[in-house]
N, C-alpha and C. Protein backbone atom coordinates (compact mmCIF):
# COMPACT_ATOMS: atom_id res chain seq x y z
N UNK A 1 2.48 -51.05 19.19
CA UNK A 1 1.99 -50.83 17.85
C UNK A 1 2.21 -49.37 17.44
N UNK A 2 2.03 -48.53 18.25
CA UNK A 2 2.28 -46.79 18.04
C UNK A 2 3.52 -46.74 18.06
N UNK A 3 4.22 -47.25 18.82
CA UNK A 3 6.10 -47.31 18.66
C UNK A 3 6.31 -47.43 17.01
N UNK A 4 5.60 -48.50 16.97
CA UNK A 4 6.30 -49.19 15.43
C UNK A 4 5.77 -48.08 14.18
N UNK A 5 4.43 -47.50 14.51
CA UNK A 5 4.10 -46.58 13.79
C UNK A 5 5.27 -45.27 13.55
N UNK A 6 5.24 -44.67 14.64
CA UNK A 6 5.48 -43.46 14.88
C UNK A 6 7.21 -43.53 14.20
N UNK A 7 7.89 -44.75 14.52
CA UNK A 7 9.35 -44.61 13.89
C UNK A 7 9.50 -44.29 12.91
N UNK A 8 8.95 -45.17 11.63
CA UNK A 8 9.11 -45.02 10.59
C UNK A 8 8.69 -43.22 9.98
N UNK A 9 7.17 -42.90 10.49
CA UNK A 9 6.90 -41.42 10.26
C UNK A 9 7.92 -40.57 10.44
N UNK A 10 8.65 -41.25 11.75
CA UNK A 10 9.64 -39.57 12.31
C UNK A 10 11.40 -40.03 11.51
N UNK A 11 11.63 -41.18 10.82
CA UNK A 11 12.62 -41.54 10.08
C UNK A 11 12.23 -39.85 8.66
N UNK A 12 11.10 -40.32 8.73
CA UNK A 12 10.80 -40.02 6.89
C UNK A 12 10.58 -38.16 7.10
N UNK A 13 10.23 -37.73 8.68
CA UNK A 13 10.18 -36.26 8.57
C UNK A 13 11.76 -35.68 8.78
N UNK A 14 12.40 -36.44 9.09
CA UNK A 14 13.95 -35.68 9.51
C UNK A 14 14.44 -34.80 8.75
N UNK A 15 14.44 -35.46 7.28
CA UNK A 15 15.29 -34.57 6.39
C UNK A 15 14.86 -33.07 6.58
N UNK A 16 13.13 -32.91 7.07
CA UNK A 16 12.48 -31.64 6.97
C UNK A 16 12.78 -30.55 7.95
N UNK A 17 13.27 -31.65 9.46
CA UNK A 17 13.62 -30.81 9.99
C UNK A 17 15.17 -30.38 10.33
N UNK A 18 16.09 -30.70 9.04
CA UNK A 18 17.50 -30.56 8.79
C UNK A 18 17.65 -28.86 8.05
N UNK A 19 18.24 -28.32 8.46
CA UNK A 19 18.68 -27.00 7.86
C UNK A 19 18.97 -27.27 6.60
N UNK A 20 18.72 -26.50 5.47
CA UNK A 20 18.78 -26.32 3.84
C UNK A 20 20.31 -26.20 4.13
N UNK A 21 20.49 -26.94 2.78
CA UNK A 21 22.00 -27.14 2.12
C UNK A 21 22.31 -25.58 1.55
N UNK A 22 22.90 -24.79 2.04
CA UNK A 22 22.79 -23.53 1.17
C UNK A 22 24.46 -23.09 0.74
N UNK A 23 24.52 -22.83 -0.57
CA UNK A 23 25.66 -22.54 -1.58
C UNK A 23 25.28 -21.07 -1.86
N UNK A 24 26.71 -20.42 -1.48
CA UNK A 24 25.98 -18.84 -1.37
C UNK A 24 27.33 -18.41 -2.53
N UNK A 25 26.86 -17.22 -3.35
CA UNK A 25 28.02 -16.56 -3.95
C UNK A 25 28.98 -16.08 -3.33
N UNK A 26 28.34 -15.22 -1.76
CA UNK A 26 29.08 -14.17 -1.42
C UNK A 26 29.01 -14.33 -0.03
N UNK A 27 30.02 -14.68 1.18
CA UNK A 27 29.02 -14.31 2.55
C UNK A 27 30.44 -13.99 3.37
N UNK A 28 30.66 -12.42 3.12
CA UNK A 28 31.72 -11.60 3.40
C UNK A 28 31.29 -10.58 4.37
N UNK A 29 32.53 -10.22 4.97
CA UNK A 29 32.32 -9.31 5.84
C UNK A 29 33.62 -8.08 5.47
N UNK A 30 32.93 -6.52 5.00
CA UNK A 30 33.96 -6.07 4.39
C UNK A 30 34.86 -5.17 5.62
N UNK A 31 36.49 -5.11 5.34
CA UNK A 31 37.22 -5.28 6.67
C UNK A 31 37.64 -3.56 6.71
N UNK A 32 36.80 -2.58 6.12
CA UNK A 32 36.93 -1.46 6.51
C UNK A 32 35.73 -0.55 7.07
N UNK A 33 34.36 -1.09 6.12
CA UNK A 33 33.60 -0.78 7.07
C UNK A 33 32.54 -1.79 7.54
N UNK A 34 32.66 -3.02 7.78
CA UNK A 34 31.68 -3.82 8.92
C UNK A 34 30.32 -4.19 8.17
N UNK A 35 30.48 -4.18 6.86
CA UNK A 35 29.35 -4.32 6.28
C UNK A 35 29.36 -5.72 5.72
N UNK A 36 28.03 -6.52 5.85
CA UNK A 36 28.24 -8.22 5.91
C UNK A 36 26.93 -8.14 4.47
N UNK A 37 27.59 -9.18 3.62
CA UNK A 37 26.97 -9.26 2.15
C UNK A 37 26.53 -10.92 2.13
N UNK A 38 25.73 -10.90 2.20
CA UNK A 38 25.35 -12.42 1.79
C UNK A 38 24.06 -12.87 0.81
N UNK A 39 24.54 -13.52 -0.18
CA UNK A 39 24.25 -13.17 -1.63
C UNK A 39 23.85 -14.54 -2.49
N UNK A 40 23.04 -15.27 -2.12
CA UNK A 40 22.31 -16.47 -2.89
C UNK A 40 23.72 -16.53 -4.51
N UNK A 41 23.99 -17.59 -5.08
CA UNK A 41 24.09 -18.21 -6.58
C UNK A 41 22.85 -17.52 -7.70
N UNK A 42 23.82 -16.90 -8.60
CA UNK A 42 22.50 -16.50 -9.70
C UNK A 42 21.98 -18.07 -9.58
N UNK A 43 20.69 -17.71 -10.28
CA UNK A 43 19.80 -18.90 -10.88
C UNK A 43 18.93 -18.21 -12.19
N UNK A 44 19.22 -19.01 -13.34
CA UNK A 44 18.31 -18.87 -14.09
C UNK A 44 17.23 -18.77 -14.20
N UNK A 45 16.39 -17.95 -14.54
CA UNK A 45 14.97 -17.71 -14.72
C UNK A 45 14.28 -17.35 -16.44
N UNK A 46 13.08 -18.01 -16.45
CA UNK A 46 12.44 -17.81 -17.44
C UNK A 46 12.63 -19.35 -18.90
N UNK A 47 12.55 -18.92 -20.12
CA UNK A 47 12.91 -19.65 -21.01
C UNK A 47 14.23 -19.11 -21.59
N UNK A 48 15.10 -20.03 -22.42
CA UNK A 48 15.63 -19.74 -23.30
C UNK A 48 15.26 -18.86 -24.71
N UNK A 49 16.53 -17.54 -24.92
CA UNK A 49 15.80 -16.88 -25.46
C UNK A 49 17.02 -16.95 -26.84
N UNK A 50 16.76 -16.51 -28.43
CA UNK A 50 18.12 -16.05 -29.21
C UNK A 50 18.86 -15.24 -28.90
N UNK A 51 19.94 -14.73 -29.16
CA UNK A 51 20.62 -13.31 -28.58
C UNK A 51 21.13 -12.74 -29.59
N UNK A 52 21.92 -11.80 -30.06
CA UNK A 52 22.13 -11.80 -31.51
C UNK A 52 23.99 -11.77 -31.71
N UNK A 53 24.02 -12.26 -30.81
CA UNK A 53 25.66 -12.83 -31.42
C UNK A 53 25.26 -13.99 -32.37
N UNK A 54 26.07 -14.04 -33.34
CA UNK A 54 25.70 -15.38 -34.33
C UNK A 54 26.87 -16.06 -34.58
N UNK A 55 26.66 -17.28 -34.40
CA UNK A 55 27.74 -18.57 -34.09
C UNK A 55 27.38 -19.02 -35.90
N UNK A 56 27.74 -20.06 -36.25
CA UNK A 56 28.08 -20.83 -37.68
C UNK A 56 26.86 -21.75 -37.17
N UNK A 57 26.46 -22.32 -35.68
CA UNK A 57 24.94 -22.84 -36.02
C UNK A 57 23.55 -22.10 -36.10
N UNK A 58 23.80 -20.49 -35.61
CA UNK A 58 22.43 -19.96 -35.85
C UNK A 58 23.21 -18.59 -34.51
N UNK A 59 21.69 -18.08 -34.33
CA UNK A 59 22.56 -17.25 -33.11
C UNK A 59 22.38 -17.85 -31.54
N UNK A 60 23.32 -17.13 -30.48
CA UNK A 60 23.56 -18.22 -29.42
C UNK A 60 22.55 -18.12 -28.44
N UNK A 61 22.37 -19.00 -27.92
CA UNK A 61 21.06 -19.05 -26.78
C UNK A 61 21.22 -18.82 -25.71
N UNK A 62 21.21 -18.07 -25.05
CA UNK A 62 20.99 -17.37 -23.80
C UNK A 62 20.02 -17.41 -22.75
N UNK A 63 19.84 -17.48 -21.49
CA UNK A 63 18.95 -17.28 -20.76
C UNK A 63 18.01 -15.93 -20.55
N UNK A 64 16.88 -16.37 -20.09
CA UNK A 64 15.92 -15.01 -20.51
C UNK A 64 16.50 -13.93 -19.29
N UNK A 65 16.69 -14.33 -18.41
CA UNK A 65 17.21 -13.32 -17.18
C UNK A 65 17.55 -14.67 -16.05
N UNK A 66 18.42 -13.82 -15.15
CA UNK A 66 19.46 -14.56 -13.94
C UNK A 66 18.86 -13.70 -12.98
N UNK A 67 18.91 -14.26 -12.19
CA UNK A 67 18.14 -13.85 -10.84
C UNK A 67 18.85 -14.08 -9.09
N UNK A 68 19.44 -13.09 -8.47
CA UNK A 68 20.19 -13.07 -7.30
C UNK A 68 19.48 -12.47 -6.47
N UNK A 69 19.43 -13.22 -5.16
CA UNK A 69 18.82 -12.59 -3.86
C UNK A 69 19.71 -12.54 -2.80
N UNK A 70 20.04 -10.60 -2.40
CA UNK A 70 20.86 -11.27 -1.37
C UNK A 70 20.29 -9.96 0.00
N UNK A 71 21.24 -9.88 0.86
CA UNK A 71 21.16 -9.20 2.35
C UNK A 71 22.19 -8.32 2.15
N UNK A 72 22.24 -7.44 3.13
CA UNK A 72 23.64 -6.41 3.56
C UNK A 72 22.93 -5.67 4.49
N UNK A 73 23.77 -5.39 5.17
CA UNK A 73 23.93 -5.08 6.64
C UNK A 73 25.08 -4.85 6.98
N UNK A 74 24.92 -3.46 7.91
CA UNK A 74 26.48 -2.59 8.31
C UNK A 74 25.84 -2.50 9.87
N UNK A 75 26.89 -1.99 10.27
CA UNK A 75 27.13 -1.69 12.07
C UNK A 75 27.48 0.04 12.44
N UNK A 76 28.13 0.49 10.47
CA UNK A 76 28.07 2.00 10.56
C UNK A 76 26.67 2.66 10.17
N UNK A 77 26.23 1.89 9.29
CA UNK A 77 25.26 3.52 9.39
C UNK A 77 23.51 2.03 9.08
N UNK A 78 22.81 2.40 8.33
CA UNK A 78 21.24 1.89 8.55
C UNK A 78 20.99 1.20 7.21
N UNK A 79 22.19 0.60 6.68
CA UNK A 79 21.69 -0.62 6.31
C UNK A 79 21.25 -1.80 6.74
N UNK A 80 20.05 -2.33 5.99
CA UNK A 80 19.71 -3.97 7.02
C UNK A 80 19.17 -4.27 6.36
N UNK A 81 19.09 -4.67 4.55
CA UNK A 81 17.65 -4.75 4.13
C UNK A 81 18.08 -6.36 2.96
N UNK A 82 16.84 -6.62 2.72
CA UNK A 82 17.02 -7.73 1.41
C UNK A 82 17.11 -7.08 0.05
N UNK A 83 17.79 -7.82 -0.96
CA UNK A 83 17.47 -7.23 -2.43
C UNK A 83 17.35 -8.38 -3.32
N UNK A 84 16.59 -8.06 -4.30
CA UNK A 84 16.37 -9.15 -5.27
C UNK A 84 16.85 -8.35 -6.49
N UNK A 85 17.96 -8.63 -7.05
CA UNK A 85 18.61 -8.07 -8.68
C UNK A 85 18.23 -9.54 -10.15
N UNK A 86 17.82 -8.75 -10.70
CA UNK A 86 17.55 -9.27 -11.94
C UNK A 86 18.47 -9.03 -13.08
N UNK A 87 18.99 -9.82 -13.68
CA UNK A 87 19.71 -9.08 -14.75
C UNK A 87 18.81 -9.83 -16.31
N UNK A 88 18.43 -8.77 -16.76
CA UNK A 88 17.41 -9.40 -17.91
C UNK A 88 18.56 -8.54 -19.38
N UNK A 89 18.48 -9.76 -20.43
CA UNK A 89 19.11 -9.02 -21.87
C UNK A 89 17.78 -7.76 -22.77
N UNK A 90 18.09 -7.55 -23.13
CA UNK A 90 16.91 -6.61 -23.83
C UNK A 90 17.97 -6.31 -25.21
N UNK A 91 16.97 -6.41 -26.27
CA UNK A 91 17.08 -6.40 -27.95
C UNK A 91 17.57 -5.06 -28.09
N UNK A 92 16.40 -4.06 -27.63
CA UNK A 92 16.48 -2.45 -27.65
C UNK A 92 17.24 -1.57 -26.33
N UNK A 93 17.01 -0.42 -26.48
CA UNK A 93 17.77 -0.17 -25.38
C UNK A 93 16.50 0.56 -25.01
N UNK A 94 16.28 0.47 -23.64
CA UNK A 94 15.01 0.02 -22.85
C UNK A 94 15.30 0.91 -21.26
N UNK A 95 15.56 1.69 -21.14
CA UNK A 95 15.76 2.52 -19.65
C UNK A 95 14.73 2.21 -19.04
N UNK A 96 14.85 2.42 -17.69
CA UNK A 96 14.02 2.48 -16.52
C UNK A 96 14.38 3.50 -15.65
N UNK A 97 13.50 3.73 -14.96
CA UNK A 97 13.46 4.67 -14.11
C UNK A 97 13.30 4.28 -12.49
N UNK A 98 13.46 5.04 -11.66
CA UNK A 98 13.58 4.13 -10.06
C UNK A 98 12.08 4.58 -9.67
N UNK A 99 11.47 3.43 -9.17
CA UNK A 99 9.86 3.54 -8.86
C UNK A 99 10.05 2.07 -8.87
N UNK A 100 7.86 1.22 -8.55
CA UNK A 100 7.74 0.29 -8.10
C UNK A 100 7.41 0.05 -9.61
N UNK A 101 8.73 -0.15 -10.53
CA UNK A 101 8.54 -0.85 -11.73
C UNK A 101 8.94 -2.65 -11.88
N UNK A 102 8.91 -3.16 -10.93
CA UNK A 102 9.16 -4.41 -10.65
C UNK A 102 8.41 -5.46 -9.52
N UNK A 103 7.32 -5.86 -10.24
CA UNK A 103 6.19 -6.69 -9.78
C UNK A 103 6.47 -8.33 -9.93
N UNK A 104 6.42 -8.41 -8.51
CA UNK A 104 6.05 -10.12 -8.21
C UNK A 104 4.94 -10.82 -8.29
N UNK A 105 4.64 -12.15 -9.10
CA UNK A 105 3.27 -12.63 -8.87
C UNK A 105 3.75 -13.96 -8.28
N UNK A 106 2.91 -14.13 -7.17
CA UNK A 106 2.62 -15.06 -6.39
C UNK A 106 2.13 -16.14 -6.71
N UNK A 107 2.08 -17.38 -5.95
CA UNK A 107 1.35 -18.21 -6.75
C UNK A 107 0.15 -18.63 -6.11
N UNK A 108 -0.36 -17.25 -4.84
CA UNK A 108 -1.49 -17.40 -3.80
C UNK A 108 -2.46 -16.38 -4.49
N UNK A 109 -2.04 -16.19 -6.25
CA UNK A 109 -2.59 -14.91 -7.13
C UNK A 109 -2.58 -13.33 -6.34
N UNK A 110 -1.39 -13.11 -5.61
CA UNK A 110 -1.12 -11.68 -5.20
C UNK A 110 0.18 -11.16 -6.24
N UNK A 111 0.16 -9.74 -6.08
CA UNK A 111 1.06 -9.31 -7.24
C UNK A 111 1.36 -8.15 -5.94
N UNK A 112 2.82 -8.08 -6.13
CA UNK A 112 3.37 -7.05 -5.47
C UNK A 112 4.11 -6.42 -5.99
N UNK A 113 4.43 -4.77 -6.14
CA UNK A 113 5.45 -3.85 -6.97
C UNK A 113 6.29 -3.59 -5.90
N UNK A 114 7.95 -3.53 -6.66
CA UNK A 114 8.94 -3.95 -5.46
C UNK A 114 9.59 -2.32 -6.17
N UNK A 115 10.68 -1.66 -4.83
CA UNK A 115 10.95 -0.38 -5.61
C UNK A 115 12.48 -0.70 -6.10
N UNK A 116 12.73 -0.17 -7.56
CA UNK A 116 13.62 -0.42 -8.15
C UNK A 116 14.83 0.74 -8.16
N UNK A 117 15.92 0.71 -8.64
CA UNK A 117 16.79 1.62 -8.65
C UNK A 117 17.15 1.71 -10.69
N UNK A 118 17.38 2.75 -11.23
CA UNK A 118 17.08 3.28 -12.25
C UNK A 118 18.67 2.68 -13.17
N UNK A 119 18.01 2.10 -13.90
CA UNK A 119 19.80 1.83 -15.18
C UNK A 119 18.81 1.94 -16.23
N UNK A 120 20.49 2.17 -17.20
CA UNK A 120 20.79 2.47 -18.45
C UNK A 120 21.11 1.42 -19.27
N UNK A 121 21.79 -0.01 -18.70
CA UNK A 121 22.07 -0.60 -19.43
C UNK A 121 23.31 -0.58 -20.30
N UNK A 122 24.17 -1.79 -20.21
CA UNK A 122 25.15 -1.84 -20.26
C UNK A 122 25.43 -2.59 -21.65
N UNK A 123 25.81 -2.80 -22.77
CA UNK A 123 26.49 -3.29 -24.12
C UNK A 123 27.31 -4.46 -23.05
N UNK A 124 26.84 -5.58 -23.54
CA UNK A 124 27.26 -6.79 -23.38
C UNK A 124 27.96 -7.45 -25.15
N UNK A 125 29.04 -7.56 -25.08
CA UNK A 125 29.86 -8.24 -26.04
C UNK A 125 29.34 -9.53 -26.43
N UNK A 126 29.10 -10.18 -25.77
CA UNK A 126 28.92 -12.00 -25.55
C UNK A 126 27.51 -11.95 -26.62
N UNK A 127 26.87 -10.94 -26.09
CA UNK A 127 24.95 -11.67 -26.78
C UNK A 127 24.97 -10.30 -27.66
N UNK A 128 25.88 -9.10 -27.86
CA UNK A 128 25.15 -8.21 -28.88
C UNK A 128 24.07 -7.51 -28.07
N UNK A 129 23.88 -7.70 -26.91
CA UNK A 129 22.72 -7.27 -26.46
C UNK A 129 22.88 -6.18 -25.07
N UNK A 130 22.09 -5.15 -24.86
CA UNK A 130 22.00 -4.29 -23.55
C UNK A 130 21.91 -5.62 -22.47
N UNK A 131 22.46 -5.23 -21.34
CA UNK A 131 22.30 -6.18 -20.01
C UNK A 131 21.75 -5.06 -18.74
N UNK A 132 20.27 -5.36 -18.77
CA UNK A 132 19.85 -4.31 -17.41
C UNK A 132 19.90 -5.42 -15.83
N UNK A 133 20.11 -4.60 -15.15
CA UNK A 133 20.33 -5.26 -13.87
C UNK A 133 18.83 -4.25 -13.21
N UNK A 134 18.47 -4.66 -12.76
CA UNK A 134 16.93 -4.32 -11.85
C UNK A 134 17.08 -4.65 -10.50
N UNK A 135 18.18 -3.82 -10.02
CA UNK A 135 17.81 -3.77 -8.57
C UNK A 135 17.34 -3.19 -7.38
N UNK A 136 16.16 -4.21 -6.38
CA UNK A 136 14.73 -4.15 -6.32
C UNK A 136 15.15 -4.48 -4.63
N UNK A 137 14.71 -3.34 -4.12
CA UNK A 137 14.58 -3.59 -2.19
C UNK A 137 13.19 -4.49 -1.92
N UNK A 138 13.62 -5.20 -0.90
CA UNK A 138 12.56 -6.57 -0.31
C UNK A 138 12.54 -6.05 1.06
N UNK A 139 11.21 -5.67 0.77
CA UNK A 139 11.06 -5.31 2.63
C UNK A 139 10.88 -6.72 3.07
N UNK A 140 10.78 -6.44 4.40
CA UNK A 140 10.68 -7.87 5.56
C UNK A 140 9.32 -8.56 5.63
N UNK A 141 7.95 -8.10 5.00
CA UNK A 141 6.71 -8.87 5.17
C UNK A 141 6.58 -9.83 3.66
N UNK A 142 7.58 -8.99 2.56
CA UNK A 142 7.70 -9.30 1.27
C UNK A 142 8.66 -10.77 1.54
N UNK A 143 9.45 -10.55 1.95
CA UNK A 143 10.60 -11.75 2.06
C UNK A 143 9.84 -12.50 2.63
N UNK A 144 9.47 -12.67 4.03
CA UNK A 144 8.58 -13.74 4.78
C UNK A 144 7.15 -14.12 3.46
N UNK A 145 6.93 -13.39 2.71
CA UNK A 145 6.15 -13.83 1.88
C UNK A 145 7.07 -14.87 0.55
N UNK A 146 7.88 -14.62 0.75
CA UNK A 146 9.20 -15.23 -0.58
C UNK A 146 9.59 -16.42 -0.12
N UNK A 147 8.92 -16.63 1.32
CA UNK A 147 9.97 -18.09 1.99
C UNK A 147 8.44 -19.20 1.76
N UNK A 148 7.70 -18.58 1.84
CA UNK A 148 6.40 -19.96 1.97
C UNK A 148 5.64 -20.02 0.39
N UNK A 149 5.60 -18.72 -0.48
CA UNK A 149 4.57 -18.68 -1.49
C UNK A 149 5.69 -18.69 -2.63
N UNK A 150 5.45 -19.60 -3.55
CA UNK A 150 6.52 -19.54 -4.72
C UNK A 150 5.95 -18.10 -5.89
N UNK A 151 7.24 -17.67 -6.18
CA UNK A 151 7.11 -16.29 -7.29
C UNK A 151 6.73 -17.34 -8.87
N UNK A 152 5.49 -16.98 -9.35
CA UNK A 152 5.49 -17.61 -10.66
C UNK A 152 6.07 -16.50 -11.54
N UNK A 153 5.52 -15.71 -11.98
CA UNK A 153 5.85 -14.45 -12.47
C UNK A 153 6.92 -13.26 -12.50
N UNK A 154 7.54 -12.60 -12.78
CA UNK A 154 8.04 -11.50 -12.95
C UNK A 154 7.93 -10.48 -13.98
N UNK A 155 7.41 -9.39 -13.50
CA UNK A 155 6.93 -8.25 -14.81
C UNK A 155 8.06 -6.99 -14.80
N UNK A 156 8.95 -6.80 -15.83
CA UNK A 156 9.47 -5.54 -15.58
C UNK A 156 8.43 -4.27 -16.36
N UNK A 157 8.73 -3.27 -15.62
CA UNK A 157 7.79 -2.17 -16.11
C UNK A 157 8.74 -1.14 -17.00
N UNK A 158 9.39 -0.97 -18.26
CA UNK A 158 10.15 0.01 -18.80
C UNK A 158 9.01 1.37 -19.21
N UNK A 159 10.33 2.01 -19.51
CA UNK A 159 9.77 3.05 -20.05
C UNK A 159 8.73 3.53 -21.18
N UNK A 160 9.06 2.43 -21.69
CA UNK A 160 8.09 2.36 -22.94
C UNK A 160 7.53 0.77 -23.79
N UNK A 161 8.06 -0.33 -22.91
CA UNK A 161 7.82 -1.47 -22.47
C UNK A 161 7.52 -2.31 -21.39
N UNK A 162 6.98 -3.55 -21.67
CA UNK A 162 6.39 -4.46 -20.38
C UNK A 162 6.97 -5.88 -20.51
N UNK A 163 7.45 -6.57 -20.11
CA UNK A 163 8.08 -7.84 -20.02
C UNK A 163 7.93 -8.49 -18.91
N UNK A 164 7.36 -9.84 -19.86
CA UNK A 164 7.04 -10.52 -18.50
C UNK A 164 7.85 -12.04 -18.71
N UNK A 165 8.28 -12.43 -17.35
CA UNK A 165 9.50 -13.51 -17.31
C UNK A 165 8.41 -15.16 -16.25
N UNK A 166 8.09 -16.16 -17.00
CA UNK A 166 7.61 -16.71 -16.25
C UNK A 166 8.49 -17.41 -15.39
N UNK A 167 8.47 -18.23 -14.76
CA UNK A 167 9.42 -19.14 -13.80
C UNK A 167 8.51 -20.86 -13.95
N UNK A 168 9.44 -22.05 -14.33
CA UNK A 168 8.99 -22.83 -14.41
C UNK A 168 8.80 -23.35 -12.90
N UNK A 169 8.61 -24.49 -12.23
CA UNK A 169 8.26 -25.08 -11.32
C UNK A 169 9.62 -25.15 -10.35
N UNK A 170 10.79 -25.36 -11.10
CA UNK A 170 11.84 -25.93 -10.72
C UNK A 170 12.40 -24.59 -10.37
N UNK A 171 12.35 -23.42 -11.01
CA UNK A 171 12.60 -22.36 -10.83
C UNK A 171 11.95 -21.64 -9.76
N UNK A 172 10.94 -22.14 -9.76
CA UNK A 172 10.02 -21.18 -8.68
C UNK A 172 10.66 -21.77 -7.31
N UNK A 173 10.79 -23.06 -7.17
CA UNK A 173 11.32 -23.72 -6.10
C UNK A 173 12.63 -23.47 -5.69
N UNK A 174 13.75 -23.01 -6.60
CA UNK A 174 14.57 -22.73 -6.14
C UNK A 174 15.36 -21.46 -6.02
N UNK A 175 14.06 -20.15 -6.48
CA UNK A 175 14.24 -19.29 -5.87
C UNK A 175 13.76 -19.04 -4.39
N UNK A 176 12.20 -19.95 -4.21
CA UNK A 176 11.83 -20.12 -2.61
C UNK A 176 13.03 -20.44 -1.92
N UNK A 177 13.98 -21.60 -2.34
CA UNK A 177 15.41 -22.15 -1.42
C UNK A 177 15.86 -20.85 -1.17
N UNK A 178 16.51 -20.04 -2.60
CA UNK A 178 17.57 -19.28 -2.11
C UNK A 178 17.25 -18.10 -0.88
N UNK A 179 16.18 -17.42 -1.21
CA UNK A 179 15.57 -16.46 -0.05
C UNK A 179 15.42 -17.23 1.37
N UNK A 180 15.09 -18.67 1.32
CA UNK A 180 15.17 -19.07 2.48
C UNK A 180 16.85 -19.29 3.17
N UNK A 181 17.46 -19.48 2.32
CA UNK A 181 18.79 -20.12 2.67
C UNK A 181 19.28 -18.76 3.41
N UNK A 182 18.81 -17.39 2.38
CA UNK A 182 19.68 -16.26 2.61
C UNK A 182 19.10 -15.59 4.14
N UNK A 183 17.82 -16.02 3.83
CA UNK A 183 17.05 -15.44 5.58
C UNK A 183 18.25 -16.26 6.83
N UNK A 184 18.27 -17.58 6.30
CA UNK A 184 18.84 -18.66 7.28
C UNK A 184 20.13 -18.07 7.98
N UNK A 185 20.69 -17.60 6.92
CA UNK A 185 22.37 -17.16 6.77
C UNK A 185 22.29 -15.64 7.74
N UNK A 186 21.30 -14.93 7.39
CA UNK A 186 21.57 -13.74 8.49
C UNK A 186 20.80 -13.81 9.80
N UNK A 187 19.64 -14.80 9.56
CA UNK A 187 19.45 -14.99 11.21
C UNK A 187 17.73 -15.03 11.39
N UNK A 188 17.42 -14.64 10.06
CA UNK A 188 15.80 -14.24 9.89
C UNK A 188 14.81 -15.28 9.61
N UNK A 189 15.55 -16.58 9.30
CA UNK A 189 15.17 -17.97 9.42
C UNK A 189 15.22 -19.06 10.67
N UNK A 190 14.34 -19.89 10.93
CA UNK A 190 13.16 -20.44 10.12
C UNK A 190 12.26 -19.55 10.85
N UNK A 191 11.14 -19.33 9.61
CA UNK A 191 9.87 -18.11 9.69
C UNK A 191 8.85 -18.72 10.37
N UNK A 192 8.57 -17.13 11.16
CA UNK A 192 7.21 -18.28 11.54
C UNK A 192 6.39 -16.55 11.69
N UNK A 193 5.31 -17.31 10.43
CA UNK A 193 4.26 -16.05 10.58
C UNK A 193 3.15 -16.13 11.14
């Protein structure tokens, strides 16, 4: 009777204990200096926003920000770390500065400020609009926190603005994948805290 039980249970846990399907942008090794890049698929984040290129039906719709998580690691000098880059459109032109202007909210209600590196923002043709890229170092207790607790939230901190990017369900889930996939890919997966 426990035979007959136990099959069907351990049919239905397999898939769980099968390694994630993971589709990576980037997972290179560069051939002068030894430095290995492995780099999750943007994924959309947030809602659909207007942009101000204008088409003959109105102006074009754009995503609120794209979101990439990846690794790098060299053998020459003391790289080894995670990064999470954001690329968000902005109306105005909106600088930042490098500090912990880039806060994660959890969905265990913790908020963490991640440290950012400083742009200017780039004139994007396509939307009429500045394109800031926000890229944000992930220490190693932060990432092990990125593989089990889904990110609802994202707040950028500007200079003279605050923006906040929610993540729907589907989103939250498959930024948990990509950080897991990318831990998987350099060796830092499966977690166990």
């Amino acid at each position: 009777m426990m035979r007959k039980l136990l099959l069907p249970l351990l049919l239905l846990s397999l898939p769980l204990l099968l390694p994630a399907q993971c589709k990576f942008a980037a997972d290179e090794i560069d051939p002068f200096d030894s430095t290995r890049l492995v780099m999750s698929r943007p994924l959309s984040i947030g809602n659909y926003i207007p942009s101000r290129f204008e088409t003959a039906k109105g102006p074009k719709i754009i995503d609120e920000a794209k979101v990439v998580f990846s690794h790098s690691e060299s053998d020459q000098d003391s790289i080894n770390s995670f990064f999470l880059t954001i690329v968000a459109p902005e109306y105005e032109y909106q600088p930042i500065e490098s500090g912990k202007n880039v806060l994660l909210a959890f969905a265990d209600s913790t908020v963490i400020a991640l440290q950012n590196f400083p742009d200017r923002g780039t004139f994007n043709t396509d939307t009429n609009m500045r394109m800031y890229q926000h890229t944000c170092i992930v220490p190693l207790d932060i990432f092990y926190r990125m593989t089990y607790s889904e990110v609802i939230m994202i707040r950028i901190r500007y200079d003279n603005k605050k923006r906040t990017i929610p993540l729907s369900k589907a989103q939250q889930n498959a930024l948990k994948l990509a950080v897991q996939c990318v831990g998987e890919a350099v060796g830092f997966m499966p977690n166990k805290p």
